[in-house]
PDB file of N, CA and C in Angstrom:
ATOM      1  N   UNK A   1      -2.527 -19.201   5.074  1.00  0.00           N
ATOM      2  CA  UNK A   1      -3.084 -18.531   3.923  1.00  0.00           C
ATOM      3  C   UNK A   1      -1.971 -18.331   2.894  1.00  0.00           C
ATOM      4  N   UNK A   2      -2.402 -18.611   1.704  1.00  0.00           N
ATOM      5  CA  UNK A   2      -1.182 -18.371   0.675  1.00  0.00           C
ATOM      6  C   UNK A   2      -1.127 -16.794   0.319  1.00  0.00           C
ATOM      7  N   UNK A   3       0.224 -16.811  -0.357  1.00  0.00           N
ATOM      8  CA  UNK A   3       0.158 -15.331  -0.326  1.00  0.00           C
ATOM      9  C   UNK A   3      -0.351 -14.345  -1.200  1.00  0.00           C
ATOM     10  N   UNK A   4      -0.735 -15.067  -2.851  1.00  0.00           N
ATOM     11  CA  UNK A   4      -1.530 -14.664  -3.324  1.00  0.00           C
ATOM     12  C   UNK A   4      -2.671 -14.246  -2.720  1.00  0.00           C
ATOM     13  N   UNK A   5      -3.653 -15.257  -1.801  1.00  0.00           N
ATOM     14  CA  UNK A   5      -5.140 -15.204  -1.377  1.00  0.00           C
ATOM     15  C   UNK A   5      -4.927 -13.923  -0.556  1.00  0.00           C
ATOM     16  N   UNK A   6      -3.607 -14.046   0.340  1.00  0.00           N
ATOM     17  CA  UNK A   6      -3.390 -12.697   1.231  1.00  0.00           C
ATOM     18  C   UNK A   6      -3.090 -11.415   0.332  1.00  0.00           C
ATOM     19  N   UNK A   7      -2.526 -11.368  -0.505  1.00  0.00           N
ATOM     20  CA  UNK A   7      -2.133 -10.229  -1.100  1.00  0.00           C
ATOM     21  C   UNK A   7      -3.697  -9.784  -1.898  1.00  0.00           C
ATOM     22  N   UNK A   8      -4.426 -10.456  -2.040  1.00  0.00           N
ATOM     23  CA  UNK A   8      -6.032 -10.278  -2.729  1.00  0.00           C
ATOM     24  C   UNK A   8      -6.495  -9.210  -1.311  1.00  0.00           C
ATOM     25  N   UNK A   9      -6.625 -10.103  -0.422  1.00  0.00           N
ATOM     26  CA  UNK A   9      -7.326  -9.332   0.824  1.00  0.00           C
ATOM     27  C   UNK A   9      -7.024  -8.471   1.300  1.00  0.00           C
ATOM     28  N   UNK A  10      -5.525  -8.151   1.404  1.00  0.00           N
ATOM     29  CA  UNK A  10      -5.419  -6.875   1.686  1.00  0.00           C
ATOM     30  C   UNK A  10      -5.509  -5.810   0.691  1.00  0.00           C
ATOM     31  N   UNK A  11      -5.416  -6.409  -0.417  1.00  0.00           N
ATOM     32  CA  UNK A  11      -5.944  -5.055  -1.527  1.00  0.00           C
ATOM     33  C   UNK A  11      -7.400  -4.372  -1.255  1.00  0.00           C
ATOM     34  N   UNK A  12      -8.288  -5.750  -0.775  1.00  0.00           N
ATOM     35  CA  UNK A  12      -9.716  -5.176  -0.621  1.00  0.00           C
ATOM     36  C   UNK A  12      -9.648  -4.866   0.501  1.00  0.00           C
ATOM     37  N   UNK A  13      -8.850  -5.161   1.944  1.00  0.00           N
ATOM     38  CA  UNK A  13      -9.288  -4.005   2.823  1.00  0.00           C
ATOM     39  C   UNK A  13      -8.731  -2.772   2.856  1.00  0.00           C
ATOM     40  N   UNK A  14      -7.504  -2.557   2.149  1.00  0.00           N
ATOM     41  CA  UNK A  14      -7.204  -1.074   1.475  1.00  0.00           C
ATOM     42  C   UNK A  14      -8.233  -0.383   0.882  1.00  0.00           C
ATOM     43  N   UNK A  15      -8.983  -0.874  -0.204  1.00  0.00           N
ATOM     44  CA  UNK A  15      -9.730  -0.744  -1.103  1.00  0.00           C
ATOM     45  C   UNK A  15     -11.604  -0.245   0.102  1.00  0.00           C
ATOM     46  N   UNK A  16     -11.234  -1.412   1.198  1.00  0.00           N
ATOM     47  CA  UNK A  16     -12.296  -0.352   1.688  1.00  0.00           C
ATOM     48  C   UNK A  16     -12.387   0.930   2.700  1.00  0.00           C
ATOM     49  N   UNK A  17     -11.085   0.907   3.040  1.00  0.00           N
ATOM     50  CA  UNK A  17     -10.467   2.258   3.358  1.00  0.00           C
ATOM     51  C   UNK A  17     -10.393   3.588   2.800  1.00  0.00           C
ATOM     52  N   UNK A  18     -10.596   3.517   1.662  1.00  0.00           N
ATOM     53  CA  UNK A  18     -10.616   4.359   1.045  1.00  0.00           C
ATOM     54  C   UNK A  18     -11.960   5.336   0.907  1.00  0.00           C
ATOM     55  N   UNK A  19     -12.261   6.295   0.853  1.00  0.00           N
ATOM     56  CA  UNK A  19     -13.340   6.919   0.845  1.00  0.00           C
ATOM     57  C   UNK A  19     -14.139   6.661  -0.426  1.00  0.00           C
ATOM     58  N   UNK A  20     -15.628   5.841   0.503  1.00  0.00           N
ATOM     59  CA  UNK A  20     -16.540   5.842  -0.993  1.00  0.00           C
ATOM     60  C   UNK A  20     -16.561   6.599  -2.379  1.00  0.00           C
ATOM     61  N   UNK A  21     -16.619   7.752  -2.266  1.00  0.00           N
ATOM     62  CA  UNK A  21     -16.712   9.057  -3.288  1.00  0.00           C
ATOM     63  C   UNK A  21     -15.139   8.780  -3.838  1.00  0.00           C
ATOM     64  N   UNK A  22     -14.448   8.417  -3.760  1.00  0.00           N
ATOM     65  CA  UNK A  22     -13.192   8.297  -4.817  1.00  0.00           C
ATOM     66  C   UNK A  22     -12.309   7.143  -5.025  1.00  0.00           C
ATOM     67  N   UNK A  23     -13.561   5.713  -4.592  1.00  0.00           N
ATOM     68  CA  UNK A  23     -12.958   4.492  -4.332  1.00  0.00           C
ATOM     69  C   UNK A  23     -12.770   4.080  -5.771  1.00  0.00           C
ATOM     70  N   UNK A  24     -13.766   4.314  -6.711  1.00  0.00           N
ATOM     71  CA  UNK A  24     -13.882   3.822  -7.833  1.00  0.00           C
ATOM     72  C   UNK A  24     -12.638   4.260  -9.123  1.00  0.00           C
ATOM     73  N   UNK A  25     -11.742   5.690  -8.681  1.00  0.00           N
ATOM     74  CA  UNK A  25     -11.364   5.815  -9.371  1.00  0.00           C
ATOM     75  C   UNK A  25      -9.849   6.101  -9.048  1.00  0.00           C
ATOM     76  N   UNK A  26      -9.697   5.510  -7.690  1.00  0.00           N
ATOM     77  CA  UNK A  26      -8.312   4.828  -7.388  1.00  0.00           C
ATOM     78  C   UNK A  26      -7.545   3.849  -7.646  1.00  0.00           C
ATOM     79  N   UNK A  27      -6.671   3.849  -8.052  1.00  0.00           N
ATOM     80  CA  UNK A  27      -5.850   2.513  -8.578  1.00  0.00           C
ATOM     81  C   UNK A  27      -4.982   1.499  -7.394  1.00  0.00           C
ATOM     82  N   UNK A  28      -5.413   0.600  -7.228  1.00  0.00           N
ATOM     83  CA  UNK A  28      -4.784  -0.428  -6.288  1.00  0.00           C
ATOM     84  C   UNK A  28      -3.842  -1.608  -6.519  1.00  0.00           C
ATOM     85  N   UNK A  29      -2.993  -1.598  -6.567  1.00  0.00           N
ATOM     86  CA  UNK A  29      -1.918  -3.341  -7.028  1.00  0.00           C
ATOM     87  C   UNK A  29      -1.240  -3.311  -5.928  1.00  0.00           C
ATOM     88  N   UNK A  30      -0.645  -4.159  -6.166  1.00  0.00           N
ATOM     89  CA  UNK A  30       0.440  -5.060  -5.034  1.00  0.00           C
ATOM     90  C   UNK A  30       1.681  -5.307  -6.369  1.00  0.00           C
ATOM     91  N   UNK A  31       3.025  -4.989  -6.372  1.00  0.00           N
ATOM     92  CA  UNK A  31       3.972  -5.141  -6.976  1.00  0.00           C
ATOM     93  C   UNK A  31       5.044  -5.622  -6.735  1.00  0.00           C
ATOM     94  N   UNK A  32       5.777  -7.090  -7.021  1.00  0.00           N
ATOM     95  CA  UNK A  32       6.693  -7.328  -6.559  1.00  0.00           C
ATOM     96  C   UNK A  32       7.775  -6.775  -6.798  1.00  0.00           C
ATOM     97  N   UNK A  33       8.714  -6.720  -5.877  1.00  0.00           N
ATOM     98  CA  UNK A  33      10.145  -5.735  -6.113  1.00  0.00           C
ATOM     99  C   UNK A  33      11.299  -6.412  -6.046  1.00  0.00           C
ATOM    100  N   UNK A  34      12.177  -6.564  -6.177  1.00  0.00           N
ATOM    101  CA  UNK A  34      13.389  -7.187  -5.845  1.00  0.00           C
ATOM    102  C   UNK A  34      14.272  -5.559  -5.358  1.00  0.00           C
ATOM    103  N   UNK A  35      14.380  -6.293  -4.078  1.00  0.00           N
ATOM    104  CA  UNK A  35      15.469  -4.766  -3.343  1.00  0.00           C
ATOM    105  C   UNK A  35      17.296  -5.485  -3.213  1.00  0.00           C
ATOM    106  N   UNK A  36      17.445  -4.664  -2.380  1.00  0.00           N
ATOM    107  CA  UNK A  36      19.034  -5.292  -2.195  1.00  0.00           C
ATOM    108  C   UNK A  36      18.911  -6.697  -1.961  1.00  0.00           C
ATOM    109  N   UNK A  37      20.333  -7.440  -2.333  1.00  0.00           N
ATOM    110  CA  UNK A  37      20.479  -8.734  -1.582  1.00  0.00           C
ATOM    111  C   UNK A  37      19.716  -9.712  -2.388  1.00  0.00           C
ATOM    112  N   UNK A  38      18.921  -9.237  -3.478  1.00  0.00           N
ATOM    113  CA  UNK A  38      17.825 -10.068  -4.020  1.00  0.00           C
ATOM    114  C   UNK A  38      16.580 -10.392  -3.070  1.00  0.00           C
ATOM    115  N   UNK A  39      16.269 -10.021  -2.119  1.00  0.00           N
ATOM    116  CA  UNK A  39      14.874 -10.155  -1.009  1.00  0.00           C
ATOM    117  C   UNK A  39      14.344  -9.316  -2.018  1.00  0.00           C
ATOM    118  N   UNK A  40      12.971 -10.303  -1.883  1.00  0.00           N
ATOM    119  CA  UNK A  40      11.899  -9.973  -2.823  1.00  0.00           C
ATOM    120  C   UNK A  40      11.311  -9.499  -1.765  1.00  0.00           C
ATOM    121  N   UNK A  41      10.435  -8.210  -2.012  1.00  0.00           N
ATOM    122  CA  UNK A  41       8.914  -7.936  -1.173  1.00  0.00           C
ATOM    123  C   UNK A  41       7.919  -7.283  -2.047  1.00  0.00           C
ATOM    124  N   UNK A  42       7.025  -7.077  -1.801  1.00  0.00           N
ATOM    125  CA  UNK A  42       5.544  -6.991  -2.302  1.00  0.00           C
ATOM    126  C   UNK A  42       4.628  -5.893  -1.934  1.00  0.00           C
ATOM    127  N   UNK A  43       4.654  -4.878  -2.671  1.00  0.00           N
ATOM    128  CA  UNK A  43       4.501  -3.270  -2.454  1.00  0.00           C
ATOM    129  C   UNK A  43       2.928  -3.056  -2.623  1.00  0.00           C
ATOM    130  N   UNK A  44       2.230  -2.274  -1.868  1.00  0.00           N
ATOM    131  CA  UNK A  44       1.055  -1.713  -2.343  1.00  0.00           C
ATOM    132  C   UNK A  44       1.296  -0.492  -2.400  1.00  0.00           C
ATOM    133  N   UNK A  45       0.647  -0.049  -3.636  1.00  0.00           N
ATOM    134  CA  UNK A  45       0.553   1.041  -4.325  1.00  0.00           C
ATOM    135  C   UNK A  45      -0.941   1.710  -4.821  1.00  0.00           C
ATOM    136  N   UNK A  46      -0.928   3.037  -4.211  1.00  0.00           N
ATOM    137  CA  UNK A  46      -2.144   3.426  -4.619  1.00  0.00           C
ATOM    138  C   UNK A  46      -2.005   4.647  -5.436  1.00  0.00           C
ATOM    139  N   UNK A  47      -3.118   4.537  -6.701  1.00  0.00           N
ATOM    140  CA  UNK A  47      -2.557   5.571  -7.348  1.00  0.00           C
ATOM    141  C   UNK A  47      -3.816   6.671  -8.001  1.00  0.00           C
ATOM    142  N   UNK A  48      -4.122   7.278  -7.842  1.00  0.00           N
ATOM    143  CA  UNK A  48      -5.661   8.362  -8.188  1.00  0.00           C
ATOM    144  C   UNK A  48      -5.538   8.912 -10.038  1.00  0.00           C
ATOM    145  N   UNK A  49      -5.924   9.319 -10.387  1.00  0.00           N
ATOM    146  CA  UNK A  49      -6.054   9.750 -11.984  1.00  0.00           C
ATOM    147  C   UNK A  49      -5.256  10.769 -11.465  1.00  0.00           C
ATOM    148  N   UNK A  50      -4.043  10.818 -12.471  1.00  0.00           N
ATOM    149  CA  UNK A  50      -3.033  11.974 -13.482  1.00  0.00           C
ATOM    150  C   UNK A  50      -1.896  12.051 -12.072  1.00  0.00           C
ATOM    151  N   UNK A  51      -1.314  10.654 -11.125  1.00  0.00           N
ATOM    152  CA  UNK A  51      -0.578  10.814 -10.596  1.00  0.00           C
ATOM    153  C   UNK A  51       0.092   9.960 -10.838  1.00  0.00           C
ATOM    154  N   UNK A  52       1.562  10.519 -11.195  1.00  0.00           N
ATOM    155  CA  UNK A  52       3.066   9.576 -12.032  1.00  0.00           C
ATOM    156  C   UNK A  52       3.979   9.157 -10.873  1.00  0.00           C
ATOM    157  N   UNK A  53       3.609  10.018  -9.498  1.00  0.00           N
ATOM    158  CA  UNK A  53       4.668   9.114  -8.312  1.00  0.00           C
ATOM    159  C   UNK A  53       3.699   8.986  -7.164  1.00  0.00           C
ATOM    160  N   UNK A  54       4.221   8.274  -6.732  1.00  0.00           N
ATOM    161  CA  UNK A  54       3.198   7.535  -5.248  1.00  0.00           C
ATOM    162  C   UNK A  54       3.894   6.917  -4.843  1.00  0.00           C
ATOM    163  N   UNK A  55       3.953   6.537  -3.423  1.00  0.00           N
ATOM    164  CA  UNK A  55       4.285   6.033  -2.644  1.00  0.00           C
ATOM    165  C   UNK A  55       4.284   4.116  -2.736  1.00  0.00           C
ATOM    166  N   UNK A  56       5.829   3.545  -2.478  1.00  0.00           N
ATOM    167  CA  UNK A  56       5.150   2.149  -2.234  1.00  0.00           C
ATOM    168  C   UNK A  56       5.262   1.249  -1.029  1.00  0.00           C
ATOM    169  N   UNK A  57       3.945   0.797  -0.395  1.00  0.00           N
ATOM    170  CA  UNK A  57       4.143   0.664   0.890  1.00  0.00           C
ATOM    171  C   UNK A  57       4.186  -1.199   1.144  1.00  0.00           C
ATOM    172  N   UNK A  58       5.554  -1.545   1.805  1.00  0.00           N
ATOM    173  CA  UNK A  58       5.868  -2.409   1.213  1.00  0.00           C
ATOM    174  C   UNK A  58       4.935  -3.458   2.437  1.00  0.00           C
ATOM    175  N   UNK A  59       4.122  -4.693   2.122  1.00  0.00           N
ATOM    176  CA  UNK A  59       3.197  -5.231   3.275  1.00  0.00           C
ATOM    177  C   UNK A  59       4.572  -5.815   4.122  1.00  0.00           C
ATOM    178  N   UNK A  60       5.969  -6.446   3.717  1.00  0.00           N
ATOM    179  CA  UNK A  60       6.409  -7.020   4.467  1.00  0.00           C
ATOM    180  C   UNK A  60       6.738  -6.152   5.908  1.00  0.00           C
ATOM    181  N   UNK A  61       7.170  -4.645   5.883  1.00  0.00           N
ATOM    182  CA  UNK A  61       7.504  -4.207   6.256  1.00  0.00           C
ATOM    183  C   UNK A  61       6.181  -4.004   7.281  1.00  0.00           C
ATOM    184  N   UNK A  62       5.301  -3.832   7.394  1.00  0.00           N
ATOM    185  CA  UNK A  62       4.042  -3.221   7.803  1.00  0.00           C
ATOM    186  C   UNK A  62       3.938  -4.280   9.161  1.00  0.00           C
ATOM    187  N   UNK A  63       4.247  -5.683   8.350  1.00  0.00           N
ATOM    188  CA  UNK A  63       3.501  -7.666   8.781  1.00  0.00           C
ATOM    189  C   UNK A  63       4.621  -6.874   9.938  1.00  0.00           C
ATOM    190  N   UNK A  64       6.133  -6.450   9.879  1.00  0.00           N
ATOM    191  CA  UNK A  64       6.751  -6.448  10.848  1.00  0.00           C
ATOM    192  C   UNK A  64       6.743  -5.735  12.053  1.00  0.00           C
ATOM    193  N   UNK A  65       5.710  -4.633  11.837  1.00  0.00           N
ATOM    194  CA  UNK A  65       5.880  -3.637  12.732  1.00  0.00           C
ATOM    195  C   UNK A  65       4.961  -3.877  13.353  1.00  0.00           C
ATOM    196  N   UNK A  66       4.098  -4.242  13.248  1.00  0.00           N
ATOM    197  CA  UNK A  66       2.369  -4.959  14.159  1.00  0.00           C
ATOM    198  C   UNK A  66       3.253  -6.069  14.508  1.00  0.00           C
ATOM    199  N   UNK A  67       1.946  -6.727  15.841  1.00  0.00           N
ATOM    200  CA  UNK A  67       2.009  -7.611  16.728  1.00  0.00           C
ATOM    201  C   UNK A  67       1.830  -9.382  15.655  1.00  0.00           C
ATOM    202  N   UNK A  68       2.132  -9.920  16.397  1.00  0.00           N
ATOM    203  CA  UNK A  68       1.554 -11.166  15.598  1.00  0.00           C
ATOM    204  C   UNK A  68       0.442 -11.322  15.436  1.00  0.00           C
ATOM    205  N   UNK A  69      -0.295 -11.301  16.316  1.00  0.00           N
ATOM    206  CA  UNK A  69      -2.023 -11.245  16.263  1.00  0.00           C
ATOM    207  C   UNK A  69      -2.975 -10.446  14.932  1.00  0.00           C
ATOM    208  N   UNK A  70      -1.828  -9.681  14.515  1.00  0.00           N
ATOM    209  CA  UNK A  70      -2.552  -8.412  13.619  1.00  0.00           C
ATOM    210  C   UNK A  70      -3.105  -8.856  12.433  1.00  0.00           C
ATOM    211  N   UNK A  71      -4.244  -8.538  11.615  1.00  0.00           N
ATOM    212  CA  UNK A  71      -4.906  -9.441  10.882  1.00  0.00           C
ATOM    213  C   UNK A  71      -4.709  -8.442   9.623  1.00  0.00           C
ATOM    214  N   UNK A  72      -5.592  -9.177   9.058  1.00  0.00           N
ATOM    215  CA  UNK A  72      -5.808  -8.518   7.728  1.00  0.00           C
ATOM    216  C   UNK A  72      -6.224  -6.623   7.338  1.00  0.00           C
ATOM    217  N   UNK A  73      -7.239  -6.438   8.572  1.00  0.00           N
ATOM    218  CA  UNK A  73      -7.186  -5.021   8.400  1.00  0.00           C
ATOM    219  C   UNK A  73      -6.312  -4.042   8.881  1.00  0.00           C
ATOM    220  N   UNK A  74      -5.460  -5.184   9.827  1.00  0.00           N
ATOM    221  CA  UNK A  74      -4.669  -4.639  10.985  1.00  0.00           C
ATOM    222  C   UNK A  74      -3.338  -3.944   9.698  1.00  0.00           C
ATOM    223  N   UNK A  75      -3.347  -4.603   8.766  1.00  0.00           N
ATOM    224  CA  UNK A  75      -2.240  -4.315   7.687  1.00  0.00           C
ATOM    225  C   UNK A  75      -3.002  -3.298   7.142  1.00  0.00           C
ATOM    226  N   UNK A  76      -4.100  -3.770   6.101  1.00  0.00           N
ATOM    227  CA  UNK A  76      -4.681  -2.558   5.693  1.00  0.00           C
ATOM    228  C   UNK A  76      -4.172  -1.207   5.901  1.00  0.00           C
ATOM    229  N   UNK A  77      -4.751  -0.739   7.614  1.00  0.00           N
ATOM    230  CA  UNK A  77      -4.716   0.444   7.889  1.00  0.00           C
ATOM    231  C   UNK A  77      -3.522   0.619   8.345  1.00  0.00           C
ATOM    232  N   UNK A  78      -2.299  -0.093   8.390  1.00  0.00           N
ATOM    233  CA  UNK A  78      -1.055   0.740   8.382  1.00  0.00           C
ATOM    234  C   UNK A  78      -0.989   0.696   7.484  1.00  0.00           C
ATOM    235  N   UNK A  79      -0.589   0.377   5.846  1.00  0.00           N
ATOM    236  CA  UNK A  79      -0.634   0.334   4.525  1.00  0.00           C
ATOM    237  C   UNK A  79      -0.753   1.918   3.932  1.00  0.00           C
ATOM    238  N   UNK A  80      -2.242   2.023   4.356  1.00  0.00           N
ATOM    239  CA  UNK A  80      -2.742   3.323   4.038  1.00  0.00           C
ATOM    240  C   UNK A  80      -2.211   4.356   5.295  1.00  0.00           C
ATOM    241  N   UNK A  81      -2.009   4.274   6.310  1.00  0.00           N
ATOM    242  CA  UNK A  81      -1.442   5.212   6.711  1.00  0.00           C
ATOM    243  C   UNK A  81      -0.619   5.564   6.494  1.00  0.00           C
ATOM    244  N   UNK A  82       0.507   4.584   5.943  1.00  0.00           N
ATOM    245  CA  UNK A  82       1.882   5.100   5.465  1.00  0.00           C
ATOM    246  C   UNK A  82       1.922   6.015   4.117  1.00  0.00           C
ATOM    247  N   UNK A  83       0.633   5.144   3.569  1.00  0.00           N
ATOM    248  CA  UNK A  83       0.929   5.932   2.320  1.00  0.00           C
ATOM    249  C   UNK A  83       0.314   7.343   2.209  1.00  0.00           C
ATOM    250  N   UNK A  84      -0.156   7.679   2.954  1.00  0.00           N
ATOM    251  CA  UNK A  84      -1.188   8.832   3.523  1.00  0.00           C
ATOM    252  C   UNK A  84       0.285  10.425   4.227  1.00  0.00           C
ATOM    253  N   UNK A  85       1.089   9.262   5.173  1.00  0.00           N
ATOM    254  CA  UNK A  85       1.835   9.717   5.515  1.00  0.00           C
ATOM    255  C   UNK A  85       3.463  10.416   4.579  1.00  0.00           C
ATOM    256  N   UNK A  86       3.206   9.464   3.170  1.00  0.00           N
ATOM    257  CA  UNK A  86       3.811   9.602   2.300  1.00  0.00           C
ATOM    258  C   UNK A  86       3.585  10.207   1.448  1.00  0.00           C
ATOM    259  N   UNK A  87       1.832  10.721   1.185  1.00  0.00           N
ATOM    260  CA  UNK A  87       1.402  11.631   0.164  1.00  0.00           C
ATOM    261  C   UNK A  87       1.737  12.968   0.957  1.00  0.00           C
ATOM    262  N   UNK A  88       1.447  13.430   1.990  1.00  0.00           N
ATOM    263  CA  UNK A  88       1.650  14.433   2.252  1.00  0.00           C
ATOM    264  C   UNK A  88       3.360  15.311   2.939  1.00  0.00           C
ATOM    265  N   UNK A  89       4.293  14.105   2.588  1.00  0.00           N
ATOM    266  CA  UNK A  89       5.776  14.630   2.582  1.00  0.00           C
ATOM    267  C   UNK A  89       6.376  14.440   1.376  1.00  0.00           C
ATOM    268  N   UNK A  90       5.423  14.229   0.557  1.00  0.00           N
ATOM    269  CA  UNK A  90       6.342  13.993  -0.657  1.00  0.00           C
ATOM    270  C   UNK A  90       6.556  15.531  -1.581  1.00  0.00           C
ATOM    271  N   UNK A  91       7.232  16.140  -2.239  1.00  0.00           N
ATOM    272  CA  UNK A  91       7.626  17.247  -2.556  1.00  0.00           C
ATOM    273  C   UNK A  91       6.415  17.745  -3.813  1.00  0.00           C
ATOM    274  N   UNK A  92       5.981  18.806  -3.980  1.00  0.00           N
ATOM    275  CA  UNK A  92       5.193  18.956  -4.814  1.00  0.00           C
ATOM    276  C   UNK A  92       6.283  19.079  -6.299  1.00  0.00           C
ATOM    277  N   UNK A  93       6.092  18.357  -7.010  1.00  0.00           N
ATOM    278  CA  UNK A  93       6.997  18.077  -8.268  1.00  0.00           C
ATOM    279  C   UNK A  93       6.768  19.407  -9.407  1.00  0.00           C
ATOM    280  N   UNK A  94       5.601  19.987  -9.064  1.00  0.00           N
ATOM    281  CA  UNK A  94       5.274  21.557 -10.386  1.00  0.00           C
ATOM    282  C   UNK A  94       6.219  22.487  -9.863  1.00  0.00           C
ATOM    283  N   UNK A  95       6.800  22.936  -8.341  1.00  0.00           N
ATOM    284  CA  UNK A  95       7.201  23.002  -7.554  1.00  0.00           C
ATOM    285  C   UNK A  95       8.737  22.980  -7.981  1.00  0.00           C
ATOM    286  N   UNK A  96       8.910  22.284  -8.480  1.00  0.00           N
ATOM    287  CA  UNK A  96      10.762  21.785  -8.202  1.00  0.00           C
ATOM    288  C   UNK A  96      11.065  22.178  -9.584  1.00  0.00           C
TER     289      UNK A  96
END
């Protein structure tokens, strides 16, 4: 599978992870990054109305921590767990 077609699909099984009642007005991309070393990877990011930081959960990292077998939703739902896991340690910014 190319990685465009893959990076499509896992947006939509993120996308159906998400709870009906606030699917429509969540924001979903995939962003390429250049990190150290120049290794490129490819971030999903989810983002809700009037939020300026969020979490980015990078798929390469995700592809690594699952089995080989792990498919398309198998990413998905670590994706969103991380970022789930990342909304709720992240510092409240009104706060600081």
């Amino acid at each position: 599978m190319e990685n465009k077609e893959m990076f499509g699909d896992i947006i939509e099984a993120v996308r159906e992870l998400i709870p009906e009642e606030i699917r429509d007005i969540m924001e979903i991309d995939i962003q390429e990054v250049t990190k150290n070393n120049d290794r490129i990877l490819h971030g999903v990011v989810i983002r809700g109305p009037g939020q300026n930081i969020v979490p980015t959960v990078y798929i390469e990292e995700c592809i690594e921590e699952l089995p080989e077998t792990a498919g398309i939703n198998d990413i998905a739902e670590g994706t969103v767990a991380t970022y789930l896991k990342g909304m709720l340690e992240a510092p409240n910014l009104d706060e600081i």
